[in-house]
Protein backbone atom coordinates (compact mmCIF):
# COMPACT_ATOMS: atom_id res chain seq x y z
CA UNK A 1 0.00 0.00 0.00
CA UNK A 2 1.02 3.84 -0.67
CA UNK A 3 0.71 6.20 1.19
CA UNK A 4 -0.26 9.90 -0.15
CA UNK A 5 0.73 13.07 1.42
CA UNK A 6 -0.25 16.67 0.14
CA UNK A 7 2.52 19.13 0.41
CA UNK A 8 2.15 22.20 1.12
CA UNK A 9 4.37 25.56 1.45
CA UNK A 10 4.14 29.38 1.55
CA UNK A 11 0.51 30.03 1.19
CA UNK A 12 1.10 33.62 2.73
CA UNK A 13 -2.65 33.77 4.26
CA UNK A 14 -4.34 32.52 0.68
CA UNK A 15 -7.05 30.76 2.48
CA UNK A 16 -9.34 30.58 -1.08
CA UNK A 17 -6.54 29.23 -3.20
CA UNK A 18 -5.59 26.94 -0.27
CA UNK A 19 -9.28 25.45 -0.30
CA UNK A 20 -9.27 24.71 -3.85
CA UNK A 21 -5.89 22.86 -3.43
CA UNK A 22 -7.69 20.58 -0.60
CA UNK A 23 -10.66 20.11 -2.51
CA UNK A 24 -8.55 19.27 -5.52
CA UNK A 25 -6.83 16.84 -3.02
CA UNK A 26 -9.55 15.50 -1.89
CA UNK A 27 -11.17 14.45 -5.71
CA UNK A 28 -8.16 12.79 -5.94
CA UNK A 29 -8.31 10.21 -3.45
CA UNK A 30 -7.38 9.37 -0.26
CA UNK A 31 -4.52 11.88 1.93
CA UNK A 32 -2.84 10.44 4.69
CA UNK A 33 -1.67 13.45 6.01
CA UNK A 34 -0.60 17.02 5.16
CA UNK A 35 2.15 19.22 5.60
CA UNK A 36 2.73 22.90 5.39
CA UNK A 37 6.49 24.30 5.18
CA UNK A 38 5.98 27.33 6.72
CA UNK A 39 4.80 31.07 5.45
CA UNK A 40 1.51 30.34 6.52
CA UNK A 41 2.13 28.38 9.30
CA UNK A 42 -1.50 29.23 10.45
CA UNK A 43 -3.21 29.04 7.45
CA UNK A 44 -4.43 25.44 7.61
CA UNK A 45 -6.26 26.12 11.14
CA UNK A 46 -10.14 26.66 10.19
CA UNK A 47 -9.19 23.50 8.11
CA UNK A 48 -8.03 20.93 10.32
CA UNK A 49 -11.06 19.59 11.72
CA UNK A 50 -11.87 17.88 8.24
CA UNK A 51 -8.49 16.95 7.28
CA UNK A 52 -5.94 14.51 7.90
CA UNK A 53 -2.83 14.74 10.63
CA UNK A 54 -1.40 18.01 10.15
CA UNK A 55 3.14 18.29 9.81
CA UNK A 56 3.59 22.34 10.03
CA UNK A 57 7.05 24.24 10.74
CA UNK A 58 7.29 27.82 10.76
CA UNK A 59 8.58 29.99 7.65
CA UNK A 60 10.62 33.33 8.51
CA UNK A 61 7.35 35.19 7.83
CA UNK A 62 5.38 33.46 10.18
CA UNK A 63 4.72 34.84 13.41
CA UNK A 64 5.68 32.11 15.62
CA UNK A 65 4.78 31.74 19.26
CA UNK A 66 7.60 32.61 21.24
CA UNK A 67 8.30 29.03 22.58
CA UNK A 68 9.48 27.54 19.32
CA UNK A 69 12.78 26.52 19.45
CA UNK A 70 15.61 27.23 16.12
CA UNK A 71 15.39 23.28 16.69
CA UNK A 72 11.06 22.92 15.72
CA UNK A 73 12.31 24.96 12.86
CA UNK A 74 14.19 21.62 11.10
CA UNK A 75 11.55 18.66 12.07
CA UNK A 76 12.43 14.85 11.50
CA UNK A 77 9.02 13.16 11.02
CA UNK A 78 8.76 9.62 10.77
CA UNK A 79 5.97 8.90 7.94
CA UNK A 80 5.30 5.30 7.13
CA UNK A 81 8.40 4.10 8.55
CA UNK A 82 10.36 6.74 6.25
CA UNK A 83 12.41 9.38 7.91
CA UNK A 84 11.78 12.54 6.10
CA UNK A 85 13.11 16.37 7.33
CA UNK A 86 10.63 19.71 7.13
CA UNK A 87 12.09 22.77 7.10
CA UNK A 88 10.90 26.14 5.51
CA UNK A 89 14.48 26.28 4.32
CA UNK A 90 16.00 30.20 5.77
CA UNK A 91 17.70 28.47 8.41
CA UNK A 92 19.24 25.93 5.81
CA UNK A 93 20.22 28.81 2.76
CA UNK A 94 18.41 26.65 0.35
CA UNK A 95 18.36 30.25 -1.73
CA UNK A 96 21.50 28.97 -2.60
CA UNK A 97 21.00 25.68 -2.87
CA UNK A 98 20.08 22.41 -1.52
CA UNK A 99 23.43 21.32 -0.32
CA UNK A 100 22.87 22.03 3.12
CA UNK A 101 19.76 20.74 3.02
CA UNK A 102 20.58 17.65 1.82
CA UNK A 103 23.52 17.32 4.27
CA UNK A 104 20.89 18.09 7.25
CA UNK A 105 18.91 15.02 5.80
CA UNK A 106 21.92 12.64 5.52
CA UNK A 107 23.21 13.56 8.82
CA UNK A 108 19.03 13.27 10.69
CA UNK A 109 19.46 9.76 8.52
CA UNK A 110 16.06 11.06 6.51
CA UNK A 111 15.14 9.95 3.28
CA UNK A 112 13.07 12.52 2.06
CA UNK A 113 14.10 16.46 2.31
CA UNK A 114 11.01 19.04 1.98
CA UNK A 115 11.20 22.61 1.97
CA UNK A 116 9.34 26.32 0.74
CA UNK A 117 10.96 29.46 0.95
CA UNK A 118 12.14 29.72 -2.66
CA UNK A 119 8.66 29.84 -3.94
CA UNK A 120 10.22 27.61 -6.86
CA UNK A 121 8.65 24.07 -7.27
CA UNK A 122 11.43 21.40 -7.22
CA UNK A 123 11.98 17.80 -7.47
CA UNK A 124 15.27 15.64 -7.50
CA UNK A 125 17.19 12.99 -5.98
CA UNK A 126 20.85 12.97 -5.02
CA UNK A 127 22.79 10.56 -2.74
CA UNK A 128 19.40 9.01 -1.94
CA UNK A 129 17.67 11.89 -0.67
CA UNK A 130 14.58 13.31 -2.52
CA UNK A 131 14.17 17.11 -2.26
CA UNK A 132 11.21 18.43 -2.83
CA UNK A 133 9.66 21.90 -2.55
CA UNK A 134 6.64 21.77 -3.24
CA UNK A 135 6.47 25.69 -4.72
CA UNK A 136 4.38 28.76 -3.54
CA UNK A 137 0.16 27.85 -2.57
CA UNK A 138 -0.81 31.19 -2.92
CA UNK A 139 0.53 30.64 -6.43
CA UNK A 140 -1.60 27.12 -6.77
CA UNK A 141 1.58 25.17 -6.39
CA UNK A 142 1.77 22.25 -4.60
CA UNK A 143 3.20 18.33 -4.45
CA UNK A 144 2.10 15.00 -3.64
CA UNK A 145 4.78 12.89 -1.52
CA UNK A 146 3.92 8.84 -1.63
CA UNK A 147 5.46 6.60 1.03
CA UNK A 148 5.29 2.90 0.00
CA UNK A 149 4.83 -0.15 2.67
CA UNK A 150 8.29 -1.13 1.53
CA UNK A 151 10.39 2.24 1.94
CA UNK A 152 10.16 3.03 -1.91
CA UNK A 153 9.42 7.34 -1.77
CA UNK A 154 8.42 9.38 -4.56
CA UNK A 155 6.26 12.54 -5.52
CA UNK A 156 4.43 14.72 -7.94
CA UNK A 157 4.69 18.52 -8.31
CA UNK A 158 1.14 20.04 -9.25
């Protein structure tokens, strides 16, 4: 069995555009869960009662409670037995590049790398991590991450 997760990043308080991406979601079949990579860290809120477990880190233009830690800024999720890193990505320069990033997810032993921040969608696989960002929501961007019973990871940019 696969497992289907809707990824989500920097929807910058588009609540309308970020209910069409759920109800587009939703047509499409079963989610297991959703995450949101920050810049719009609240967004999901009047949405959660009729969705799936919710992954959210903060983005630098979130306005975070005071008692998050730099460290809830990079979260290690396990997902299916899969160890996959969230980050919005300022912390990690990923406006540079994903070399950090990736380095973070080697080192946390993750398989899977997400992050926003760039607004950019992205998909690729090197030293067998797959990075993903997901692109801007408020810009109808988003990704589909599927976790197999076996390990196997792969996703879809929409």
């Amino acid at each position: 069995m696969t497992h289907r997760y809707l990824v989500l990043s920097d929807s910058h308080r588009a609540t309308g555009v970020l209910e069409q991406i759920l109800m587009a979601a939703e047509a499409g079949g079963k989610t297991d869960g959703v995450i949101h990579l920050g810049d719009g860290y609240d967004d999901l809120r009047s949405f959660e009662r009729h969705l799936p477990p919710v992954i959210r880190v903060p983005g630098n233009c979130d306005r975070t409670p005071w008692n998050i830690s730099q460290d809830q800024l990079i979260l290690t999720a396990e997902l299916n037995g899969v160890r996959v890193l969230a980050t919005h990505g300022h912390m990690l320069g990923v406006r540079q590049g994903t070399d950090v990033l990736k380095a973070r997810a080697m080192a946390e032993k993750c398989r899977v790398a997400m992050y926003g921040h760039t607004h950019t969608p992205l998909l690729k696989e090197e030293d067998g991590v797959l990075i993903l960002n997901p692109g801007a929501a408020m810009d109808h961007h988003y990704a589909y991450l599927f976790i197999g019973d076996g390990g196997e990871v792969s996703a879809e940019l929409h």
